[in-house]
Protein backbone atom coordinates (compact mmCIF):
# COMPACT_ATOMS: atom_id res chain seq x y z
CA UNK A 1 -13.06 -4.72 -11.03
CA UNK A 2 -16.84 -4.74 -9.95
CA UNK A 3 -17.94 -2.76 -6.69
CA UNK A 4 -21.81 -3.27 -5.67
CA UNK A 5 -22.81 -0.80 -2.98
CA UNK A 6 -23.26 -3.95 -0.33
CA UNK A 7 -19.38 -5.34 -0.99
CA UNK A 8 -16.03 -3.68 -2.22
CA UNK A 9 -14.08 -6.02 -4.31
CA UNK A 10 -10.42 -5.93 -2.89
CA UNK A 11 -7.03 -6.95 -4.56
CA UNK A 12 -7.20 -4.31 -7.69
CA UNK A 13 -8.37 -1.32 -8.93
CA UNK A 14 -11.73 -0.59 -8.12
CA UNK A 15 -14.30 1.09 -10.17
CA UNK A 16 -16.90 3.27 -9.37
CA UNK A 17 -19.75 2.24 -7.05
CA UNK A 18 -23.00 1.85 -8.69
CA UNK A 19 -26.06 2.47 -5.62
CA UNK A 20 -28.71 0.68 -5.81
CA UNK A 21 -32.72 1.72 -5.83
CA UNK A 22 -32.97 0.46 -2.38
CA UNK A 23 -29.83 2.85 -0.65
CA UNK A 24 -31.09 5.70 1.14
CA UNK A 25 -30.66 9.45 -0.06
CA UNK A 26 -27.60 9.62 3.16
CA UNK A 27 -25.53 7.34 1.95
CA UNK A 28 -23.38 8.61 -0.91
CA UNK A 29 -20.40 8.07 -3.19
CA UNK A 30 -17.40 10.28 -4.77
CA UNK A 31 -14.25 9.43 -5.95
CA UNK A 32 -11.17 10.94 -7.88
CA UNK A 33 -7.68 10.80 -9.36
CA UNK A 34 -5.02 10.54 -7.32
CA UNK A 35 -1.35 8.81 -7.22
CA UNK A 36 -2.28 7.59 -10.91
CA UNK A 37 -4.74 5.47 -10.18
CA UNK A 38 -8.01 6.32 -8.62
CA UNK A 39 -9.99 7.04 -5.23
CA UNK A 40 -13.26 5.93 -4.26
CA UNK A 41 -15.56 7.08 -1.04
CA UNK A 42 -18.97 6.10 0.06
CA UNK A 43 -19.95 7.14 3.20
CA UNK A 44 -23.17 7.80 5.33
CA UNK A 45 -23.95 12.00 5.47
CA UNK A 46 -27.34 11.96 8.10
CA UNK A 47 -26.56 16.12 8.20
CA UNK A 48 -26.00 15.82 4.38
CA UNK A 49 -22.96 17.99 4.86
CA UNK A 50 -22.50 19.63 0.77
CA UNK A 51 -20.73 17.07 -1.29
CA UNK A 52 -17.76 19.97 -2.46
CA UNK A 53 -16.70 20.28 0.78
CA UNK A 54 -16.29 16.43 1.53
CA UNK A 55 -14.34 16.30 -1.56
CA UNK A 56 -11.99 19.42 -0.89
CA UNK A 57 -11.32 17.34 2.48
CA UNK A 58 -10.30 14.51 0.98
CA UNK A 59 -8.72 16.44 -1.98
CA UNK A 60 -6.39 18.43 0.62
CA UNK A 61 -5.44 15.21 2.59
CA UNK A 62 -4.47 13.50 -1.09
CA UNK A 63 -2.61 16.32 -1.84
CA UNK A 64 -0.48 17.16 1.43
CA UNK A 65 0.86 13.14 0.99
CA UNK A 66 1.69 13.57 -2.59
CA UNK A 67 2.96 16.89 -1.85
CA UNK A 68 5.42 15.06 0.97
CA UNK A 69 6.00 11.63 -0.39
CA UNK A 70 5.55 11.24 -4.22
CA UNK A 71 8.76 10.21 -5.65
CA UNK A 72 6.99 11.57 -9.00
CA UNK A 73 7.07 15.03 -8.03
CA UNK A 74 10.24 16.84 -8.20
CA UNK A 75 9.35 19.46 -5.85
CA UNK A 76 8.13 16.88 -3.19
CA UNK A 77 9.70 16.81 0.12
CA UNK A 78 11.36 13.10 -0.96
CA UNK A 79 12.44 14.27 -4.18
CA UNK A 80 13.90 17.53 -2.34
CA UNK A 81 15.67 14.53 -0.38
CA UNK A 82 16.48 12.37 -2.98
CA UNK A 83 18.59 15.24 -4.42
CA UNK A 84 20.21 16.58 -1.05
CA UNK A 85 23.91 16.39 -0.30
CA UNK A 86 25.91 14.24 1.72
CA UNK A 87 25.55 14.72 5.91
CA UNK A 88 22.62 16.73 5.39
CA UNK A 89 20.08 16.62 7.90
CA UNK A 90 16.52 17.43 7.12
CA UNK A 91 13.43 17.84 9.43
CA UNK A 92 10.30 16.02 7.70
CA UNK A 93 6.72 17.03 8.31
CA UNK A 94 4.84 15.00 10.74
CA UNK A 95 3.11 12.82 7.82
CA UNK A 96 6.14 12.16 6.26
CA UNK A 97 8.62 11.25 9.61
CA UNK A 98 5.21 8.83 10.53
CA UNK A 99 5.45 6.83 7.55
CA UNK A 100 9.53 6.30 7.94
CA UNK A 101 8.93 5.47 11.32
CA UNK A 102 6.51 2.51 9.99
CA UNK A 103 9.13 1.58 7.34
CA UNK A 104 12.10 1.77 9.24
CA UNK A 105 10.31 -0.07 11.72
CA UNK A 106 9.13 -3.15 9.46
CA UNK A 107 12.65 -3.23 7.46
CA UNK A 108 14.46 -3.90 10.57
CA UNK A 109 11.72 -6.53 12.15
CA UNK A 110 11.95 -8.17 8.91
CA UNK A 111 15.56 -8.10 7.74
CA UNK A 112 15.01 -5.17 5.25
CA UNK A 113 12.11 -7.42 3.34
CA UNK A 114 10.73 -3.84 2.75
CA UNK A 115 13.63 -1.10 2.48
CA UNK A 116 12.67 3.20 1.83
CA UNK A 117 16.04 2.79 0.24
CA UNK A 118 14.88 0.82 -2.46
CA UNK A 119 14.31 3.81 -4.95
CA UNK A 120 17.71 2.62 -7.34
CA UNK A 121 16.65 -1.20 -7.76
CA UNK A 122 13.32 -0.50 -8.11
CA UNK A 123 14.64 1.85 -11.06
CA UNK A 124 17.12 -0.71 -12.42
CA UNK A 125 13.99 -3.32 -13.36
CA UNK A 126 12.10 -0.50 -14.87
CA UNK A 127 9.73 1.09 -12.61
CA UNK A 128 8.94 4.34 -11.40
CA UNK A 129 9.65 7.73 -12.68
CA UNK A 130 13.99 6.95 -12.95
CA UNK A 131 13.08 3.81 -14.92
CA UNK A 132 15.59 2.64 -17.37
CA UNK A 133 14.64 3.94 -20.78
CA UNK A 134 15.07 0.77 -23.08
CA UNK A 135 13.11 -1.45 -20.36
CA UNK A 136 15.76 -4.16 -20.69
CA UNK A 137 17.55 -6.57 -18.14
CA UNK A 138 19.80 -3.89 -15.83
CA UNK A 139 23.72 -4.48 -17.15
CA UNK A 140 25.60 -6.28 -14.17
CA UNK A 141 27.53 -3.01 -13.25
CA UNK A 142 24.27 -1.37 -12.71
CA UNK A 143 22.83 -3.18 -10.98
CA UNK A 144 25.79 -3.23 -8.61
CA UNK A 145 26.37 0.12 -8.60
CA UNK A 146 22.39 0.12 -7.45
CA UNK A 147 22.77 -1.99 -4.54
CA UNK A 148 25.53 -0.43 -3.14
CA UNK A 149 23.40 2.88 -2.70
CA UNK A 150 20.63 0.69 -1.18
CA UNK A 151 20.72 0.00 2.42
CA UNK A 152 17.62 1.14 5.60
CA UNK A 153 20.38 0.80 8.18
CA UNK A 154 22.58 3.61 6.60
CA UNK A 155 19.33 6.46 7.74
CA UNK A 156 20.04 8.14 10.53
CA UNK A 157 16.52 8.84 11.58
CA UNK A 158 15.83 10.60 14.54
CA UNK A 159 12.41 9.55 15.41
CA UNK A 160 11.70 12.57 19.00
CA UNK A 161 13.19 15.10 16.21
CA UNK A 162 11.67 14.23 12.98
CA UNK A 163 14.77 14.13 11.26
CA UNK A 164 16.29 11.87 8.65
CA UNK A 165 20.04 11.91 7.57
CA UNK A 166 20.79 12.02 3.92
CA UNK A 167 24.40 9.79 3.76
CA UNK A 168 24.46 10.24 0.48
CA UNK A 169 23.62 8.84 -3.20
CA UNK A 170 20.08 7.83 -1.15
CA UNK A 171 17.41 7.61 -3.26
CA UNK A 172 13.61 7.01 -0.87
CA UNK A 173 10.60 5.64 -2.76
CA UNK A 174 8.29 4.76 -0.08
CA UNK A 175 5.51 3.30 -2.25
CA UNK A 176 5.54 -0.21 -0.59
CA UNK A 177 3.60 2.18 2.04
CA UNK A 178 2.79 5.69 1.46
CA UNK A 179 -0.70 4.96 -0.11
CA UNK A 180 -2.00 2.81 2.47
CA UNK A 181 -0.95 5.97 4.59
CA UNK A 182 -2.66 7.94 2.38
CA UNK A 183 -6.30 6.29 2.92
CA UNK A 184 -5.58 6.77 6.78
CA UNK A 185 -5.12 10.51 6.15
CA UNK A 186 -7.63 10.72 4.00
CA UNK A 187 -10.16 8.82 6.54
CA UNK A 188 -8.60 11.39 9.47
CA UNK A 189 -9.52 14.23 7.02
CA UNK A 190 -13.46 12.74 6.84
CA UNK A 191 -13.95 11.76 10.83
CA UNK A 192 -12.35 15.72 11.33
CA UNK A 193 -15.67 16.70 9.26
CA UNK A 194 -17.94 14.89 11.59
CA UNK A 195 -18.47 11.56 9.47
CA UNK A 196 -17.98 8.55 11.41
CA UNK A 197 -19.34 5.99 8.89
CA UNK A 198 -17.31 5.45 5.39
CA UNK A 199 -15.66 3.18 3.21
CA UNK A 200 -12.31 4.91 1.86
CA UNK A 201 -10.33 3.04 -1.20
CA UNK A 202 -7.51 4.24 -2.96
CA UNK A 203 -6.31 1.76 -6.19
CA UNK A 204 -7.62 -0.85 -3.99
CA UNK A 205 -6.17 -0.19 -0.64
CA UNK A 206 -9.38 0.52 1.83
CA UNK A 207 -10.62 1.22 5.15
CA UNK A 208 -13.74 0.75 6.40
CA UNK A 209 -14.55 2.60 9.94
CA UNK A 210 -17.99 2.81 11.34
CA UNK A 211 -21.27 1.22 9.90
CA UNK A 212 -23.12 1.26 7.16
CA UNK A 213 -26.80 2.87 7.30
CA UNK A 214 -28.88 0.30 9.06
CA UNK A 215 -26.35 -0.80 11.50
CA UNK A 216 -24.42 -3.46 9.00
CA UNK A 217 -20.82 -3.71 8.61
CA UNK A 218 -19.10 -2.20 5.51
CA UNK A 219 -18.24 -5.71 3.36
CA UNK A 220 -15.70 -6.39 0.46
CA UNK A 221 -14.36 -9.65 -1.27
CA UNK A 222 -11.00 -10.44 -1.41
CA UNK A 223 -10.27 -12.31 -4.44
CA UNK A 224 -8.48 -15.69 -3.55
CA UNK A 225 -8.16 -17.60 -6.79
CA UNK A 226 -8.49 -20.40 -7.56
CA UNK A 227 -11.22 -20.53 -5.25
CA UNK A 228 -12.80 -17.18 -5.72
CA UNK A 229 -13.78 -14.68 -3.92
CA UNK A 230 -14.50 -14.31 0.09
CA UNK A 231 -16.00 -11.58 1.63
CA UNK A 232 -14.98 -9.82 4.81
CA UNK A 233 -16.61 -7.24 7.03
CA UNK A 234 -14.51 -4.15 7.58
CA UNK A 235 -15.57 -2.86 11.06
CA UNK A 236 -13.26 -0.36 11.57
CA UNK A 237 -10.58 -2.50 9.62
CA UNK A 238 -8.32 -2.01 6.89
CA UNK A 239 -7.28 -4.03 4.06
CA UNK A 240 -4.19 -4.13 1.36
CA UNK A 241 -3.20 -6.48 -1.40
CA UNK A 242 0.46 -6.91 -2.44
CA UNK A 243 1.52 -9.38 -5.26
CA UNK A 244 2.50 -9.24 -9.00
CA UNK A 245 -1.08 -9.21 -10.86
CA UNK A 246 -0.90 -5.56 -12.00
CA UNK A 247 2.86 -3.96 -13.04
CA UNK A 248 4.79 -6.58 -15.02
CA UNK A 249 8.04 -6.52 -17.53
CA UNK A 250 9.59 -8.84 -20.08
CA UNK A 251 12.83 -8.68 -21.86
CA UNK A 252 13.95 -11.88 -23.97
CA UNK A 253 12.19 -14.27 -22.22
CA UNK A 254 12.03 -13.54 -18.91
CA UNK A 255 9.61 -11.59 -17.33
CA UNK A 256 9.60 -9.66 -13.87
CA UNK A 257 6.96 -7.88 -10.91
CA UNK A 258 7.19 -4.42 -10.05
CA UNK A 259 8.26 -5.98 -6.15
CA UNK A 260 11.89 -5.91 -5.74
CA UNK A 261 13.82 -7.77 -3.08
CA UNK A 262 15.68 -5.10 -1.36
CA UNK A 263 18.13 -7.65 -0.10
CA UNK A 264 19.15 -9.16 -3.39
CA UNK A 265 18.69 -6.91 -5.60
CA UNK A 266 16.53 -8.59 -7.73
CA UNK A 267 12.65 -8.71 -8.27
CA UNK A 268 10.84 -11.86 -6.33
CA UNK A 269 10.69 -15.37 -8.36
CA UNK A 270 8.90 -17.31 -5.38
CA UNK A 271 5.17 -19.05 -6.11
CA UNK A 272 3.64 -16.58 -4.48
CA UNK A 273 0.94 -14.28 -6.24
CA UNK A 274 -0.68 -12.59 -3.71
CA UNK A 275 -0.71 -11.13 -0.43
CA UNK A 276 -3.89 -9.51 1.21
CA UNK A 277 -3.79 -7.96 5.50
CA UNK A 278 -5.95 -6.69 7.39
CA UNK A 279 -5.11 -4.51 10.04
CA UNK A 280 -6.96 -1.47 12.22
CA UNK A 281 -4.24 1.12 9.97
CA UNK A 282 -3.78 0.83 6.46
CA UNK A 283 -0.23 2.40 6.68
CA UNK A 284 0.51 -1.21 8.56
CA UNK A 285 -1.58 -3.17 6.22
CA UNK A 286 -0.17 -2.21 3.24
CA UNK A 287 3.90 -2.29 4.45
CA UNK A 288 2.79 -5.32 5.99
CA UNK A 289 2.00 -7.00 2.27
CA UNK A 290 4.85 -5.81 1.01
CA UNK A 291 7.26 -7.69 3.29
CA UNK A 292 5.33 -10.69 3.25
CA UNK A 293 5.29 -10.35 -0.89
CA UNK A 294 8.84 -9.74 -0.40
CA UNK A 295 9.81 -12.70 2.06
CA UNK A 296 7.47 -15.25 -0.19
CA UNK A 297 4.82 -17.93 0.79
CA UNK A 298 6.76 -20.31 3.46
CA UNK A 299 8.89 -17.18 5.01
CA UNK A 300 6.10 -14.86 4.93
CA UNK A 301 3.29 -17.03 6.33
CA UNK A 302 5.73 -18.06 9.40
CA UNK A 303 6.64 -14.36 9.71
CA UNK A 304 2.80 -12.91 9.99
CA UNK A 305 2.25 -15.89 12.00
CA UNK A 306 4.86 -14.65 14.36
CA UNK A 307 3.73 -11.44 14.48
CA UNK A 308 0.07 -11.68 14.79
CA UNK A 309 -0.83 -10.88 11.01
CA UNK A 310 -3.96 -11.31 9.23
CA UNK A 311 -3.27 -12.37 5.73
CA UNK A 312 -4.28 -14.44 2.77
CA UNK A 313 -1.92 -15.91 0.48
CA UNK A 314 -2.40 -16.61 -2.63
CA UNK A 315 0.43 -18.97 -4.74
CA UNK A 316 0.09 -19.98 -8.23
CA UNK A 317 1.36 -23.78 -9.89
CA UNK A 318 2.99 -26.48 -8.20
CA UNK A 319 4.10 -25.79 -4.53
CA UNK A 320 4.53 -27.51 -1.48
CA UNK A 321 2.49 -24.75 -0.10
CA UNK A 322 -1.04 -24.64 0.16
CA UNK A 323 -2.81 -22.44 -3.10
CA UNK A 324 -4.76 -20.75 -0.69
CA UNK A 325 -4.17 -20.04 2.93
CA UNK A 326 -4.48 -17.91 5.77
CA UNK A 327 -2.95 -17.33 8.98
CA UNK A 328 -4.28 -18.18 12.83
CA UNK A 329 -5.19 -14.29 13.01
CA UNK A 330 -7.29 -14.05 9.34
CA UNK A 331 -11.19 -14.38 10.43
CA UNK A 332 -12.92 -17.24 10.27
CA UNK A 333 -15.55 -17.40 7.89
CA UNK A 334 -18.42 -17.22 10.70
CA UNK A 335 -16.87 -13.15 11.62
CA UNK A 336 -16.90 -12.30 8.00
C-alpha cells in the first residue's frame, strides 16, 4: 500500500515513505521490523538530533512491549502467564497492567465483544503461534473444550496493585490491542527525545501528534471501498483499522477471518469488512475496532454511536446497511 510524504494510506500495511524533492532536509523517515510486520516514522528533527539514536528510542519502546505482551515469545511476561498455575497471582509491569486495564475495560462495556481470554479460540481457527497444525475446521470437542477456558470475567485484576489472577487453563493474547499500544509507547519514547512533530505507523495502526513542517496537519486516506479513499488530518489523532482483508482460512468450502467472536466461539460471518477509529490513543482506537468488528455493522454502529466513537464502516454485498458509513462523531469532510 502506497504512502506519499503529504498522506499515509490507512487500513493495511504500509510501505515505506518515498520524500519528495520539495521536503525539507528536517523532516525525515525510518522504519523497521517489528511484531512481524513493519514500522514506519517520519517526523520533523529542526535540532537534527542523529538518526541512530531516534531509532534505538523507538527500537527500545518496540522491544519492552514485545518483551511484555507478545504471545509469540515464550519468555514474555504473557507467555510466563499463559503457563502459570492455578491461584497464582502475578504483578505485571506498568505497560502491561495499562493495556488489561483498556481490555478489561472494553470487554465488559461491550459484553466481552473483545475478550484477553481469547488466546484458545483464536488457536482453534488457526491463528497465532498455538494454531492447529492441519489448518482444518476445529473438531466439536475442541472447540468446546476452548470455550470453556475462555471467559474476561474469570481475571481477577487488581487494577491500584497491578496484579492479574491466573484461575487457571487461561491463555491471554491481547493482540486485538497491544499494537495500537505499542505506537503510543513508541510516540512517548519520541516526545521523551524532544520531538513534538511525527507520524508513527506500525502495520497500519498510526498516530499523528504535532504538525508537519510548515504548520500543516499530518494527512492519511482511509480506504472506504467502494467509494475509495478519504483523507483525514491527524492532529494529534490516532487511527486503527479492524476487519477481515488481511489473515484469512479455508477448509472445504468455507472460509474464515482471523477475528473471533469471543462470545460464540466462532469467527464473525456478519457483512461487515471493515472497521476504521479515530481516537486521541491508539491503545483505544485499535480495541475500539476490534469490538465494533466483533459486534458487526448494525450492533457496532449503534454501539460507537453510544459511546461517542469515530468510525467508518465498511460492509461488502447486499445489506440493509449502508456500504459505507460513519458515525455522528467521524469528521465531516470540511475538518479533514
Amino acid at each position: 500500500m502506497g504512502i506519499s510524504f503529504s498522506t499515509w494510506r490507512a487500513g493495511g500495511y504500509a510501505n515505506a515513505a518515498v520524500p519528495r524533492r520539495a521536503d525539507p532536509a528536517t523532516l525525515q523517515h525510518l522504519g523497521g521490523q517489528t511484531m512481524g510486520t513493519t514500522w514506519s516514522l517520519r517526523f520533523d528533527n529542526p535540532r537534527m538530533l542523529p538518526l541512530a539514536q531516534v531509532q534505538e528510542a523507538v527500537d527500545a519502546a518496540l522491544a519492552r512491549v514485545v518483551a511484555q505482551m507478545s504471545h509469540w515469545e515464550v519468555d514474555s511476561d504473557i507467555g510466563r502467564f499463559n503457563r502459570a498455575p492455578a491461584g497464582s497471582r502475578h504483578v505485571l509491569a506498568r505497560e502491561f497492567a495499562q493495556v488489561m486495564a483498556c481490555a478489561l475495560r472494553w470487554a465488559a462495556a461491550s459484553g466481552g465483544a473483545i475478550d484477553p481470554t481469547v488466546g484458545p479460540l483464536i488457536a482453534c481457527w488457526g491463528f497465532g503461534p498455538d494454531a492447529q497444525e492441519d489448518g482444518g475446521l476445529p473438531a466439536a470437542q475442541v472447540l468446546a473444550d476452548a470455550r470453556a477456558r475462555v471467559g474476561w470475567q474469570r481475571l481477577a485484576f487488581d487494577a491500584d496493585e497491578g496484579s492479574l489472577l491466573q484461575p487457571g487453563g487461561i491463555a491471554l493474547d491481547l493482540s486485538g490491542i497491544a499494537k495500537g499500544f505499542a505506537v503510543d509507547h513508541g510516540v512517548d519514547a519520541l516526545r521523551a527525545l524532544g520531538l513534538p512533530d511525527l507520524l508513527f505507523e506500525i502495520g497500519g495502526e498510526l498516530r499523528g501528534i504535532g504538525r508537519r513542517p510548515g504548520g500543516q496537519p499530518w494527512q492519511i486516506q482511509v480506504d472506504s471501498e467502494p467509494t475509495g479513499a478519504r483523507r483525514i488530518a491527524l492532529a494529534d489523532m490516532a487511527v486503527a483499522t479492524s476487519g477481515d482483508r488481511w489473515h484469512q482460512r479455508a477448509h472445504e468450502g468455507r472460509s474464515w477471518s482471523h477475528t473471533i467472536d469471543p462470545r460464540t466461539g466462532e469467527p464473525t460471518a456478519h457483512s461487515l469488512a471493515s472497521v476504521t477509529v479515530l481516537h486521541a490513543e491508539c491503545m483505544q482506537a485499535d480495541a475500539l475496532a476490534t469490538v465494533l468488528t466483533v459486534l458487526g455493522p448494525d450492533e457496532g454502529f449503534d454501539f460507537a454511536e453510544q459511546h461517542g466513537v469515530a468510525a467508518l464502516f465498511v460492509s461488502r454485498g447486499p445489506t440493509a446497511s449502508p456500504a459505507v458509513r460513519t458515525t455522528r462523531a467521524w469528521p465531516a469532510p470540511s475538518q479533514a
